[in-house]
PDB file of N, CA and C in Angstrom:
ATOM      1  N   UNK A   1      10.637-122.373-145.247  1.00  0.00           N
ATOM      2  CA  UNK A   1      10.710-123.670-144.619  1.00  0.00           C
ATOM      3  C   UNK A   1       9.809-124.669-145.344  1.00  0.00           C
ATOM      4  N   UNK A   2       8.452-124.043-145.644  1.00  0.00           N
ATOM      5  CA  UNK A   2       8.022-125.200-146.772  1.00  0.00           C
ATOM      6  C   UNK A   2       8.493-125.626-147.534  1.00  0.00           C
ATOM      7  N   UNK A   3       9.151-124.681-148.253  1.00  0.00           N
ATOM      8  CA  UNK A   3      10.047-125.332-149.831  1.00  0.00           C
ATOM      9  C   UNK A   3      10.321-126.398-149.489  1.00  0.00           C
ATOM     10  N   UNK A   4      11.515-125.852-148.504  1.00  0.00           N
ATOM     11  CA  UNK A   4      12.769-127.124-147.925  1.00  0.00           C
ATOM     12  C   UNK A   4      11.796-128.119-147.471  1.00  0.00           C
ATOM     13  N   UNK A   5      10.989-127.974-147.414  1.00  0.00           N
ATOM     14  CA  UNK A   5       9.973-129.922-146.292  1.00  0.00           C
ATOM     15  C   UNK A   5       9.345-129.993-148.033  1.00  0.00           C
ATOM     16  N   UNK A   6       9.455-129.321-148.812  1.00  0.00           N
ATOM     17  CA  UNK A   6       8.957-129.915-150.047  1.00  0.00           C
ATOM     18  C   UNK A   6       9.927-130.448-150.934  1.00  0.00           C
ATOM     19  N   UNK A   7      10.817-130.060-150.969  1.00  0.00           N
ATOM     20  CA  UNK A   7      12.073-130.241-151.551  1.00  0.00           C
ATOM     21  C   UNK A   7      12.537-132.027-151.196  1.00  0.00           C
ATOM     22  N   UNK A   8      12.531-132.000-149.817  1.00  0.00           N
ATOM     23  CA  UNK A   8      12.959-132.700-148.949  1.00  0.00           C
ATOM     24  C   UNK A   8      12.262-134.475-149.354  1.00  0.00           C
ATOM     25  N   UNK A   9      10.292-133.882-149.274  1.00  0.00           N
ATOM     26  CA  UNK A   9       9.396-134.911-149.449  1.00  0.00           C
ATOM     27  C   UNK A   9       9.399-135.609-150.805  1.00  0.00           C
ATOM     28  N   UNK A  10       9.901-134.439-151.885  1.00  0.00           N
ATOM     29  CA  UNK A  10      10.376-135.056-153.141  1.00  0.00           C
ATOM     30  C   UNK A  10      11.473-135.654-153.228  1.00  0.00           C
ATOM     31  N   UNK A  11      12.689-135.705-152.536  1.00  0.00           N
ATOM     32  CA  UNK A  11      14.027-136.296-152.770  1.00  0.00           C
ATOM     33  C   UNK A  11      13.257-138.040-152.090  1.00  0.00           C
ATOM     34  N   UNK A  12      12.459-138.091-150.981  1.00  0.00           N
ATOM     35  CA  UNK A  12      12.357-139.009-150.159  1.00  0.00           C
ATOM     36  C   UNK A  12      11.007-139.881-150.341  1.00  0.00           C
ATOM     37  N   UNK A  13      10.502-139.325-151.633  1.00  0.00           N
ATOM     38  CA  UNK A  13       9.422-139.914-152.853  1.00  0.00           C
ATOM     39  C   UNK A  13      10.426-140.446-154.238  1.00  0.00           C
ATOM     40  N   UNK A  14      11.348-140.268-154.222  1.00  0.00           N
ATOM     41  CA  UNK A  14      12.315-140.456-155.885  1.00  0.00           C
ATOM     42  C   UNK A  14      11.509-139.912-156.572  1.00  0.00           C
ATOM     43  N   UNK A  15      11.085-138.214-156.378  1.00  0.00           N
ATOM     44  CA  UNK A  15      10.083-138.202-157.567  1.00  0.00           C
ATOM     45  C   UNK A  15      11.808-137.631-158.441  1.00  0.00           C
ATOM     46  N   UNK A  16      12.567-137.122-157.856  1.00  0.00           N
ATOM     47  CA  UNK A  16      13.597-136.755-158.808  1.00  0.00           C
ATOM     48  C   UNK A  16      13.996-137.262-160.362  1.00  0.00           C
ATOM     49  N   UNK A  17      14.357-136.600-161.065  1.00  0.00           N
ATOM     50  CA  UNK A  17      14.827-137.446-162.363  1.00  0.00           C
ATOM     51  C   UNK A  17      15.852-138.063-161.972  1.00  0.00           C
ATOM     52  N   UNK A  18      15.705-139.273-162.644  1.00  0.00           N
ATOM     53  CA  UNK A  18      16.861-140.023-162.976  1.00  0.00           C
ATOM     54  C   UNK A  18      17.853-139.966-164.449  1.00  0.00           C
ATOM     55  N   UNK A  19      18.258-139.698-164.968  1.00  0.00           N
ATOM     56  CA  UNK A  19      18.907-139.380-166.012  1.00  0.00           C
ATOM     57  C   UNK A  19      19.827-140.834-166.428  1.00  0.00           C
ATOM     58  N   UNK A  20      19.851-140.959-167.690  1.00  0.00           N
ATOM     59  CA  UNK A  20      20.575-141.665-168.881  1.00  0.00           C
ATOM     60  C   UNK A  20      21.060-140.951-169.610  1.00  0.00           C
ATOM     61  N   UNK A  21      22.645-141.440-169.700  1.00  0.00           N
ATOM     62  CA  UNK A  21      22.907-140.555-170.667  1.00  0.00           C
ATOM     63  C   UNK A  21      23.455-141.293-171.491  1.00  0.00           C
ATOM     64  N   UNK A  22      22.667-140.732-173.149  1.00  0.00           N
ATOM     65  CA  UNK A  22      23.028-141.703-174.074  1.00  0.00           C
ATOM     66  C   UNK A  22      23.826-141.416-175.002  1.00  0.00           C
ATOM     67  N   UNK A  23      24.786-140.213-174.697  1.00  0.00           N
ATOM     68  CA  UNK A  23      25.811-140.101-175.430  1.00  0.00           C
ATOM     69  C   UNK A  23      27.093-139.417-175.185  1.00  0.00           C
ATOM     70  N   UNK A  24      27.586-139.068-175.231  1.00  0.00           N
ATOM     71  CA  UNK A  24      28.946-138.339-174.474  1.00  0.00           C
ATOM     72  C   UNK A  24      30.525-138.133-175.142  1.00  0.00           C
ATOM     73  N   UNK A  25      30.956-137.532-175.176  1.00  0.00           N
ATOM     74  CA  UNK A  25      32.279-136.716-174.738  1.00  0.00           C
ATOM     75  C   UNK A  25      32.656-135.678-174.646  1.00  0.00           C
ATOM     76  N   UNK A  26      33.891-135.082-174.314  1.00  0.00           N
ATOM     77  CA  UNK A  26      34.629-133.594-173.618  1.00  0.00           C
ATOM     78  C   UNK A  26      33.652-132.571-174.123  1.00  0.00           C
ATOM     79  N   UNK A  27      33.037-133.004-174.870  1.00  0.00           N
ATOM     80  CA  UNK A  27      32.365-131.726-175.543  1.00  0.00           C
ATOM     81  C   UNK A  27      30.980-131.153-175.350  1.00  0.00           C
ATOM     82  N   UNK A  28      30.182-132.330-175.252  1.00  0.00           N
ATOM     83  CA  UNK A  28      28.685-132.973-175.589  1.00  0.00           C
ATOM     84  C   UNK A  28      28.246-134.000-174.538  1.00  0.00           C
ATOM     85  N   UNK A  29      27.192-133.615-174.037  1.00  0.00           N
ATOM     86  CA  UNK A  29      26.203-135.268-173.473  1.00  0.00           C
ATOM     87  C   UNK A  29      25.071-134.732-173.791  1.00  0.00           C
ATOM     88  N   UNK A  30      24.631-135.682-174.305  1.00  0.00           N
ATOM     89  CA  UNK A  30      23.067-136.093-174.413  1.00  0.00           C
ATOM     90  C   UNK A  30      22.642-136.856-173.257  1.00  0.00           C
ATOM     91  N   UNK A  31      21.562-136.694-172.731  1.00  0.00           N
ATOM     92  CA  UNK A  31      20.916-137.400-171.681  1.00  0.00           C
ATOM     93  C   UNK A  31      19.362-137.518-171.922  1.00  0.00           C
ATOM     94  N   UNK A  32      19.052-138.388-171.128  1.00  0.00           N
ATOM     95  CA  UNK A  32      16.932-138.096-171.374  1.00  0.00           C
ATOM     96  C   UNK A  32      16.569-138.594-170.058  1.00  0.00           C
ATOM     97  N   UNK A  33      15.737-137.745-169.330  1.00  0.00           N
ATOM     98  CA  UNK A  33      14.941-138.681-168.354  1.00  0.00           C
ATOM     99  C   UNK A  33      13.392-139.091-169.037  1.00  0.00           C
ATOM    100  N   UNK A  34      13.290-140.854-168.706  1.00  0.00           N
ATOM    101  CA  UNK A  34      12.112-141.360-169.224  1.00  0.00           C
ATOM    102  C   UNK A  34      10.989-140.619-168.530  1.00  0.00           C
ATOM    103  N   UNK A  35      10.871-140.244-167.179  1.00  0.00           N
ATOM    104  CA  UNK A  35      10.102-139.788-166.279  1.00  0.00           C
ATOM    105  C   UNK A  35       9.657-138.870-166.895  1.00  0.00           C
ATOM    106  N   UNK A  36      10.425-137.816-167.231  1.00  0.00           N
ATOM    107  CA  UNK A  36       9.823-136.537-167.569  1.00  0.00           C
ATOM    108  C   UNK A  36       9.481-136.572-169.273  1.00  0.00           C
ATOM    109  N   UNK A  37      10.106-137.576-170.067  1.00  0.00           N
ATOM    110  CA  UNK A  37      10.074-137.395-171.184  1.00  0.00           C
ATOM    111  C   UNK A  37      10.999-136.520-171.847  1.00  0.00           C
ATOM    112  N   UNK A  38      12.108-136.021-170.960  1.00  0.00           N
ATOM    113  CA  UNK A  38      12.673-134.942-171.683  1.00  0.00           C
ATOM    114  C   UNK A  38      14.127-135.367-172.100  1.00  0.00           C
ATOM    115  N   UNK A  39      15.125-134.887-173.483  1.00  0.00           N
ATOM    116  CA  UNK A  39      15.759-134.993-173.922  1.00  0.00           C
ATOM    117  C   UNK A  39      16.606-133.823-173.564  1.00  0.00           C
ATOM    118  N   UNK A  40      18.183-133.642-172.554  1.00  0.00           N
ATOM    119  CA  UNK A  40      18.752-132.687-172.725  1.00  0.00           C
ATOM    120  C   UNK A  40      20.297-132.740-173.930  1.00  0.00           C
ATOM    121  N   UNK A  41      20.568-131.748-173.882  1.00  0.00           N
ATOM    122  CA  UNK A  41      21.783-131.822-175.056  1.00  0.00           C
ATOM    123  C   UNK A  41      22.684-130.578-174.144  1.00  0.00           C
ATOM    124  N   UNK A  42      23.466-131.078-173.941  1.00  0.00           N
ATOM    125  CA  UNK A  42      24.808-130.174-172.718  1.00  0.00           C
ATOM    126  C   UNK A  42      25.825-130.057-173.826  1.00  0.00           C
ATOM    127  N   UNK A  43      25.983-128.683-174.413  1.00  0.00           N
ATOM    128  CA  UNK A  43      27.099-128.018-175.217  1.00  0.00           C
ATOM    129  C   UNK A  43      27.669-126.898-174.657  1.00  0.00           C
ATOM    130  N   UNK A  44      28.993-126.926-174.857  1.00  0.00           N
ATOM    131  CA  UNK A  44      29.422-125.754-174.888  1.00  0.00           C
ATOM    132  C   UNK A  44      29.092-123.971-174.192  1.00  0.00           C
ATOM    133  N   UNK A  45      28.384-124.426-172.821  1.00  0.00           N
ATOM    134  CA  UNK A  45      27.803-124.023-171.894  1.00  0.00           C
ATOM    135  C   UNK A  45      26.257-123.491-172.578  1.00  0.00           C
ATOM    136  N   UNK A  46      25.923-124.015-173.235  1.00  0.00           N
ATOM    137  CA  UNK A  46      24.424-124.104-174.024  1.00  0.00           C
ATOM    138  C   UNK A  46      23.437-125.175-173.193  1.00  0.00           C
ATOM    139  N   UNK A  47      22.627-125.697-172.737  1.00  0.00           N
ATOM    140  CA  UNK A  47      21.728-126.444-172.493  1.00  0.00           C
ATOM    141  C   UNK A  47      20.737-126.432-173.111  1.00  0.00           C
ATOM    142  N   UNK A  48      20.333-127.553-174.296  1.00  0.00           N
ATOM    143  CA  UNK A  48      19.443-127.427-174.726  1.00  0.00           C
ATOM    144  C   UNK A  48      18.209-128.254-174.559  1.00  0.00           C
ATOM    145  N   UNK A  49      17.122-128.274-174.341  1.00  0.00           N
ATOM    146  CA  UNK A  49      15.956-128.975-173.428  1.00  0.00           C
ATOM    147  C   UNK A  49      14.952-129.461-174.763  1.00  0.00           C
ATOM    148  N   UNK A  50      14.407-130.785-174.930  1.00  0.00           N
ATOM    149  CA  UNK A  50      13.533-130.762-175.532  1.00  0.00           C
ATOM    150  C   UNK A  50      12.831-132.363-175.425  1.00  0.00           C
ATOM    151  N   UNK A  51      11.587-132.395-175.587  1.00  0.00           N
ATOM    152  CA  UNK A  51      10.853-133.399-175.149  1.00  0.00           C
ATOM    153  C   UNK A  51      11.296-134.096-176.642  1.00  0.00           C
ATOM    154  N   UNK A  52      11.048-135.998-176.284  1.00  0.00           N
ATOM    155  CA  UNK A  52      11.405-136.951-176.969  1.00  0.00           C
ATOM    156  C   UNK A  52      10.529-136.484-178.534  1.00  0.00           C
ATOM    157  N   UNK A  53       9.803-135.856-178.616  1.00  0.00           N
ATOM    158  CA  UNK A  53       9.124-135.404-179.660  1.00  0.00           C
ATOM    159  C   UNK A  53       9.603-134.324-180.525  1.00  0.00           C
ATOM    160  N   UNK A  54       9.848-133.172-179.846  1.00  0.00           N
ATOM    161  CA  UNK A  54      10.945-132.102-180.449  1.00  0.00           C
ATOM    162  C   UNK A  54      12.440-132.735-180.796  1.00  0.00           C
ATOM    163  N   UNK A  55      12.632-133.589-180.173  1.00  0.00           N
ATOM    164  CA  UNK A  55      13.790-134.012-180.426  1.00  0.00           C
ATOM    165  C   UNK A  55      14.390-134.496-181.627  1.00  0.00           C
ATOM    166  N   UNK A  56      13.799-135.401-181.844  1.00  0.00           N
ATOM    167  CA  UNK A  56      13.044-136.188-183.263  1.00  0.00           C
ATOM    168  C   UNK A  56      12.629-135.018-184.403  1.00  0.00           C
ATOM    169  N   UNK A  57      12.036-134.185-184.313  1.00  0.00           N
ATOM    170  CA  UNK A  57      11.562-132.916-184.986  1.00  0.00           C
ATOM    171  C   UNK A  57      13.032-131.962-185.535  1.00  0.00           C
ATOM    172  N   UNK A  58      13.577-131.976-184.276  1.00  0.00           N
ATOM    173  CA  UNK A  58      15.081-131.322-184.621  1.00  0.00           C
ATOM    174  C   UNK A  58      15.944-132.059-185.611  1.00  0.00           C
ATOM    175  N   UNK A  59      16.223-133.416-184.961  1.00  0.00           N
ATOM    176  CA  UNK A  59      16.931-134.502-185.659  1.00  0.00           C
ATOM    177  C   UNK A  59      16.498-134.768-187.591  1.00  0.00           C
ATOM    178  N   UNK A  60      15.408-134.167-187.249  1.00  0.00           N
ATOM    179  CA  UNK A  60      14.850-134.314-189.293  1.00  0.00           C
ATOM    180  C   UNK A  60      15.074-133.345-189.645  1.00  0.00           C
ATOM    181  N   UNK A  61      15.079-132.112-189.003  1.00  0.00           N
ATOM    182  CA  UNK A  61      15.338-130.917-189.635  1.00  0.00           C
ATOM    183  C   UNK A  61      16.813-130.449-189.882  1.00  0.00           C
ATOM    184  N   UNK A  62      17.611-131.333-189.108  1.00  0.00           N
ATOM    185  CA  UNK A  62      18.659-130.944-189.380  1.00  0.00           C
ATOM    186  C   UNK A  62      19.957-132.071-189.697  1.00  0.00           C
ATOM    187  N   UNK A  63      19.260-132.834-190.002  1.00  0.00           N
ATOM    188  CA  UNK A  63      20.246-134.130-190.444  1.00  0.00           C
ATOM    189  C   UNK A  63      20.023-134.416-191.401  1.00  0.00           C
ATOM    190  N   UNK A  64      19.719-133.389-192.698  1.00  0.00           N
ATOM    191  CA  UNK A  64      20.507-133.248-194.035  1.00  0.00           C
ATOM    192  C   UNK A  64      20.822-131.847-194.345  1.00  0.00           C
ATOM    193  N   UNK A  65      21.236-131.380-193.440  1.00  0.00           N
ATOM    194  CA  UNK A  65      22.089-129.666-193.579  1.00  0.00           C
ATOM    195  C   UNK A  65      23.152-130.235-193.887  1.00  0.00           C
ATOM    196  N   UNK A  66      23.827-129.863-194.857  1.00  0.00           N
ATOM    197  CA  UNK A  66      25.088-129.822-195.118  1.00  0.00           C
ATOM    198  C   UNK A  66      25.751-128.729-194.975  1.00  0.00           C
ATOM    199  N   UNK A  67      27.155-128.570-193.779  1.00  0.00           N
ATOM    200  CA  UNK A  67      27.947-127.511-193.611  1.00  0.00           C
ATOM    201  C   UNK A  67      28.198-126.601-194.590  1.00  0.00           C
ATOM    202  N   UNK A  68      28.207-127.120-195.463  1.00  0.00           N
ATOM    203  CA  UNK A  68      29.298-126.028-196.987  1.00  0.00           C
ATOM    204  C   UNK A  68      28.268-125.236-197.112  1.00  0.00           C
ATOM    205  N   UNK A  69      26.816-125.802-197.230  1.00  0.00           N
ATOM    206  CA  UNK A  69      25.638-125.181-197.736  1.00  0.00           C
ATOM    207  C   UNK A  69      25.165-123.656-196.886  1.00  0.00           C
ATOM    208  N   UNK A  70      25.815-123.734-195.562  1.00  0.00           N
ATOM    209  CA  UNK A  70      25.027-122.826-195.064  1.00  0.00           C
ATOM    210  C   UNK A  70      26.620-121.889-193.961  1.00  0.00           C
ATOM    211  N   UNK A  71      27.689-122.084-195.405  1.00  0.00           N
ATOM    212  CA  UNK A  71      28.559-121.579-194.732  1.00  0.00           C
ATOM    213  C   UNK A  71      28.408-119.883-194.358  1.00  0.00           C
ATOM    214  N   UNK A  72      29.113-119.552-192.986  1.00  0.00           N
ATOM    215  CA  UNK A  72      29.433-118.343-192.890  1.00  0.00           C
ATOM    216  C   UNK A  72      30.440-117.753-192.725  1.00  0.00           C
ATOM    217  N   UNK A  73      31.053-116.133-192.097  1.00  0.00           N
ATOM    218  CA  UNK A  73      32.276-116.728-191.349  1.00  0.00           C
ATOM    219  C   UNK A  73      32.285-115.519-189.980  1.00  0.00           C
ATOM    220  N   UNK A  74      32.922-115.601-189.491  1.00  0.00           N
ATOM    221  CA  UNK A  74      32.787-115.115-188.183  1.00  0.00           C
ATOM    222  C   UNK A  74      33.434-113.760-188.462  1.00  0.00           C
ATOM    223  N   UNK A  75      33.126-112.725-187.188  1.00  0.00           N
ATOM    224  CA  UNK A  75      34.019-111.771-187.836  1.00  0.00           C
ATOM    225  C   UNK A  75      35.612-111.750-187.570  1.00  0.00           C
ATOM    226  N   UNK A  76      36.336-112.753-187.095  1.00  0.00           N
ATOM    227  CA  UNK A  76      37.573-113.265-186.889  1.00  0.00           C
ATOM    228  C   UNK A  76      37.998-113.948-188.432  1.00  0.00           C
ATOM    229  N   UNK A  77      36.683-114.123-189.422  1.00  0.00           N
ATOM    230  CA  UNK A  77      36.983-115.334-190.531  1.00  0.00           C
ATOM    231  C   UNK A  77      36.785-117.005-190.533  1.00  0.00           C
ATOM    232  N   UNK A  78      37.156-116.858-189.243  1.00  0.00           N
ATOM    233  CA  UNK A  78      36.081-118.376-189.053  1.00  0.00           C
ATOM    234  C   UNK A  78      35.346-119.065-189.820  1.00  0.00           C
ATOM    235  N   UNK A  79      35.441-120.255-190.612  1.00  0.00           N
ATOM    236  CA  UNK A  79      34.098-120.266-191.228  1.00  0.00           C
ATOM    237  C   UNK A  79      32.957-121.188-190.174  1.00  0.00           C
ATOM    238  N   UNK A  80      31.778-120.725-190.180  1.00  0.00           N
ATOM    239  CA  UNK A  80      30.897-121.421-188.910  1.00  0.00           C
ATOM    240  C   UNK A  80      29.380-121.504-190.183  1.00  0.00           C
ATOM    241  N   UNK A  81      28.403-122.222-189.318  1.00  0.00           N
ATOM    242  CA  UNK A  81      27.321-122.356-189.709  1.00  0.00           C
ATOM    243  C   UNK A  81      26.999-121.962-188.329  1.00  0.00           C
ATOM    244  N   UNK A  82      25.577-120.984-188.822  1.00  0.00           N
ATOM    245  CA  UNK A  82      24.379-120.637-187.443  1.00  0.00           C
ATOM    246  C   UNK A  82      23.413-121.110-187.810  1.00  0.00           C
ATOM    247  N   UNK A  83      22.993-121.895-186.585  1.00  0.00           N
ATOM    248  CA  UNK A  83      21.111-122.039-186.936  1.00  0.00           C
ATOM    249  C   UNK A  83      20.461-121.730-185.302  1.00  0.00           C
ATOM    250  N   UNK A  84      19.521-121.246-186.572  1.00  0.00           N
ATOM    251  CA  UNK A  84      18.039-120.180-185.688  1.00  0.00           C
ATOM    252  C   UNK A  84      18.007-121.184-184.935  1.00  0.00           C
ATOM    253  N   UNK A  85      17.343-120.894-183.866  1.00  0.00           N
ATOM    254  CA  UNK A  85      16.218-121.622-182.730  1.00  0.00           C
ATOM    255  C   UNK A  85      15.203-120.554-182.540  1.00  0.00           C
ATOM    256  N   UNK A  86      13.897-121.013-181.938  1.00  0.00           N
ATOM    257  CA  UNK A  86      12.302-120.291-181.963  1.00  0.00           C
ATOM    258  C   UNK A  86      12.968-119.122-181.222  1.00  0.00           C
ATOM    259  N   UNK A  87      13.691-118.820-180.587  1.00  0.00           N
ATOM    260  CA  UNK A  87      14.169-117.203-179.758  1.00  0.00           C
ATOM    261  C   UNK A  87      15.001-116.811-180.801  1.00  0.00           C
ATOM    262  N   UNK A  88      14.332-115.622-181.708  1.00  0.00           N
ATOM    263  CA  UNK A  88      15.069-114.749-182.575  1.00  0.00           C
ATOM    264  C   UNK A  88      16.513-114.005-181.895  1.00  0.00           C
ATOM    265  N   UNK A  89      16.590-113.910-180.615  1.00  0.00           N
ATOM    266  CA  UNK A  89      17.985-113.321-180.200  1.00  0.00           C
ATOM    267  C   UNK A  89      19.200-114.677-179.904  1.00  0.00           C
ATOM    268  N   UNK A  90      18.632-115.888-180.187  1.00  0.00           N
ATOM    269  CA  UNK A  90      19.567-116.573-180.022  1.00  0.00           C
ATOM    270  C   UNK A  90      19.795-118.119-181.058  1.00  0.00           C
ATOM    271  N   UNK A  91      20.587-117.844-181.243  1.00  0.00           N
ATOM    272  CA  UNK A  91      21.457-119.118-182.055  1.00  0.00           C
ATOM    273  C   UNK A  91      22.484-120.063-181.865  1.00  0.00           C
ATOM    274  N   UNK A  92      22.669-120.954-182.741  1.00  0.00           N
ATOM    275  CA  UNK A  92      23.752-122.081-182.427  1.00  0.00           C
ATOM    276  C   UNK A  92      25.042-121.920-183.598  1.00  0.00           C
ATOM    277  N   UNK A  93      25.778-121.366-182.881  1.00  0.00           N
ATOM    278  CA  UNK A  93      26.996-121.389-183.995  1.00  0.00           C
ATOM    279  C   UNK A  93      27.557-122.913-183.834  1.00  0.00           C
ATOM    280  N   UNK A  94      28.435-123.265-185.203  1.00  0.00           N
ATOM    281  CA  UNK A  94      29.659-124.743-185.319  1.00  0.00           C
ATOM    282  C   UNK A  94      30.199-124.477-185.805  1.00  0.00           C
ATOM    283  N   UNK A  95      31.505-124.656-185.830  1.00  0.00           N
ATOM    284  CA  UNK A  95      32.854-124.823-186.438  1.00  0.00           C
ATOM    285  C   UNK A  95      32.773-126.127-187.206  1.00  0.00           C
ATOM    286  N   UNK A  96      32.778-126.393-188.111  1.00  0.00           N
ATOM    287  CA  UNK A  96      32.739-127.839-189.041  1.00  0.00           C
ATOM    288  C   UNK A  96      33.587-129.006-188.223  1.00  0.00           C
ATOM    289  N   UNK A  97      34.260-128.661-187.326  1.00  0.00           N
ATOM    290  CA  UNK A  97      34.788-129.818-186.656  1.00  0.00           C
ATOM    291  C   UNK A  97      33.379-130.291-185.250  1.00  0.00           C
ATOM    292  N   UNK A  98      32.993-129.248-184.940  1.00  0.00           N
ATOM    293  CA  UNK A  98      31.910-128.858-184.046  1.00  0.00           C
ATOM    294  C   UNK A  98      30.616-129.426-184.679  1.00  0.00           C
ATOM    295  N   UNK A  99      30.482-129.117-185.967  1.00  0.00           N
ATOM    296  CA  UNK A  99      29.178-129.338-186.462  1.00  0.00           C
ATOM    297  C   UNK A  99      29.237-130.795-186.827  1.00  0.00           C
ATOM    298  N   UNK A 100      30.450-132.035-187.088  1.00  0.00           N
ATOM    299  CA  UNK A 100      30.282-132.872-186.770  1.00  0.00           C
ATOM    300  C   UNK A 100      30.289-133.820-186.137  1.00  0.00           C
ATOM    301  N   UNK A 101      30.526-133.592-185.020  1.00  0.00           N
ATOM    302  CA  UNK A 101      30.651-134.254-183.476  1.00  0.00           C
ATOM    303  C   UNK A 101      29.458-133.862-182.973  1.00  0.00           C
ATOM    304  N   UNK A 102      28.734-132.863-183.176  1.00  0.00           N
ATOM    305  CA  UNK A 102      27.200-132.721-182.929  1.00  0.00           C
ATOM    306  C   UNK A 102      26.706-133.715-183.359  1.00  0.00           C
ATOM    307  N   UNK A 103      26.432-134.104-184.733  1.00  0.00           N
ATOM    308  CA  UNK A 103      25.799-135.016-185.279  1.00  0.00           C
ATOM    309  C   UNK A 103      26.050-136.173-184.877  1.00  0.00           C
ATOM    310  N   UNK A 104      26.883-136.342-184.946  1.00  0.00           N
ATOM    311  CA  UNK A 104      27.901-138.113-184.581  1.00  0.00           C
ATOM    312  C   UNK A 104      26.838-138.337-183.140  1.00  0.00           C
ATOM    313  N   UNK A 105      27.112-137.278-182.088  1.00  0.00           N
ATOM    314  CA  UNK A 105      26.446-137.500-180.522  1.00  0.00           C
ATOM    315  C   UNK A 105      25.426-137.823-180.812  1.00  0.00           C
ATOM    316  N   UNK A 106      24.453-137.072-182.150  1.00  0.00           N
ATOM    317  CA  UNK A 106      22.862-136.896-181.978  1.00  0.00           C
ATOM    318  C   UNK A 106      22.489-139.169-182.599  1.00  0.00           C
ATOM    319  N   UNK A 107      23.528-138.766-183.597  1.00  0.00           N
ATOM    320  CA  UNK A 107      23.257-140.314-183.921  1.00  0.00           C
ATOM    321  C   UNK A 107      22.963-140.963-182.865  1.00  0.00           C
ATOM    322  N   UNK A 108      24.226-141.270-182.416  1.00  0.00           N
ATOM    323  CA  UNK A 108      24.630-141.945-181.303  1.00  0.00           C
ATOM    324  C   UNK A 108      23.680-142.200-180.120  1.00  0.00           C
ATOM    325  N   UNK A 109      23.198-140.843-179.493  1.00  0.00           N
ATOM    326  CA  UNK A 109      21.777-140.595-178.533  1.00  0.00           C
ATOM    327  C   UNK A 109      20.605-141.614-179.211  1.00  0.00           C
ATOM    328  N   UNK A 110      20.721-141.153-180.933  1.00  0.00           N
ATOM    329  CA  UNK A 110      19.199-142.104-180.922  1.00  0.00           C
ATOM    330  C   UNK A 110      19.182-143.097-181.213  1.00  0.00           C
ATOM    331  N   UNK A 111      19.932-143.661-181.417  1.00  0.00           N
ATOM    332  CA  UNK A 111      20.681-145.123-181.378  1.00  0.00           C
ATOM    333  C   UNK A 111      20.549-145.568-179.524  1.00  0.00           C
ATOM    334  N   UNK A 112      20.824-145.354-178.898  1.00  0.00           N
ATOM    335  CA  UNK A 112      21.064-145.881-177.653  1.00  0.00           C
ATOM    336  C   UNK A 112      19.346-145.499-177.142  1.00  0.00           C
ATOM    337  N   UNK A 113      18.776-144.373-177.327  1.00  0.00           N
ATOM    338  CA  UNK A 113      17.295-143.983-177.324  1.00  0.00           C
ATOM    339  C   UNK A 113      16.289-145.509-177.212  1.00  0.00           C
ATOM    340  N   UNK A 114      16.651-145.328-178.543  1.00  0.00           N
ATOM    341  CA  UNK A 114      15.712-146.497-179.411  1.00  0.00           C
ATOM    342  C   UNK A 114      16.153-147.711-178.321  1.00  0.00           C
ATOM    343  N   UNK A 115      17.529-148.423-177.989  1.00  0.00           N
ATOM    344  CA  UNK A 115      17.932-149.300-177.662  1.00  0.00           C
ATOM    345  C   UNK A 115      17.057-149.254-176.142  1.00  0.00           C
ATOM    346  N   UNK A 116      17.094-148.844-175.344  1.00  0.00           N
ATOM    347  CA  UNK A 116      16.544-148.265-174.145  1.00  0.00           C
ATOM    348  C   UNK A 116      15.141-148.641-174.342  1.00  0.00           C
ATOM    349  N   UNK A 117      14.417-148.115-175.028  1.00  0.00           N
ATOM    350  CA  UNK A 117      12.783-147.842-175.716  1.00  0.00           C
ATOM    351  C   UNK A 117      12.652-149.739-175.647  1.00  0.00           C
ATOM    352  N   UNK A 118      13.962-150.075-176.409  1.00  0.00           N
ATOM    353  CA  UNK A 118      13.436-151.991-176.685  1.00  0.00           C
ATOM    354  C   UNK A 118      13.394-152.694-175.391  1.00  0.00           C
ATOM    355  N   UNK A 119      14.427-152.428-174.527  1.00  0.00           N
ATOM    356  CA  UNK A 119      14.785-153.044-172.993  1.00  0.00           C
ATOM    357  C   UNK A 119      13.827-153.398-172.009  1.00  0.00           C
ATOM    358  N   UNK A 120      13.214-151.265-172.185  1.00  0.00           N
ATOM    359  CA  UNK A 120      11.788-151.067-171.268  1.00  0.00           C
ATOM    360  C   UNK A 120      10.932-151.386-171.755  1.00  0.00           C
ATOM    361  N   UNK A 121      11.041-151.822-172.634  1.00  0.00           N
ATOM    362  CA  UNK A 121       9.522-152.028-172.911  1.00  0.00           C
ATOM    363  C   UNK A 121       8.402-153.071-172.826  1.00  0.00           C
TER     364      UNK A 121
END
């Protein structure tokens, strides 16, 4: 019963996030709440979480990978690119149609980011 009267006192404080989402389609949203500072990325039943700082960190590290460079292929033949994340049991596969509609969103997010950043500020 506490939870719930805590749960409750937070919905009726707005400590809740509010979410923006600064990028989107069928595939992909990017969102950030300013509150928390945090940047999510909604794929392909993946959720990936990372503060406006990691985010940025990701975005340099991986926005001059070039697909061809780090081709693989699946064991179907597929050709995909994987990249690591800090949990050695788990990775991000793309399909080159995949791997650039990722990017396009990530643009896109920090483009509208930044735009947001000028508004509030």
């Amino acid at each position: 019963m506490l939870f719930a009267n805590l749960i409750l006192e937070f919905k009726h404080k707005n400590f809740m996030c509010k979410t923006t989402v600064l990028a989107q389609n069928q595939n992909i949203t990017i969102a950030q709440c300013n509150n928390c500072k945090v940047l999510n990325i909604w794929r392909s039943g993946v959720l990936m979480n990372f503060s406006f700082e990691q985010f940025d960190a990701f975005y340099k590290a991986t926005q001059r990978l070039q697909f061809d460079d780090y081709l693989e292929n699946r064991p179907d033949g597929k050709e995909v690119v994987i990249l690591s994340t800090p949990f050695p049991d788990i990775s991000l596969v793309f399909t080159r149609d995949e791997w650039t509609e990722f990017f396009i969103k990530i643009d896109e997010a920090l483009y509208m980011k930044r735009v947001y950043e000028l508004v509030h500020s």
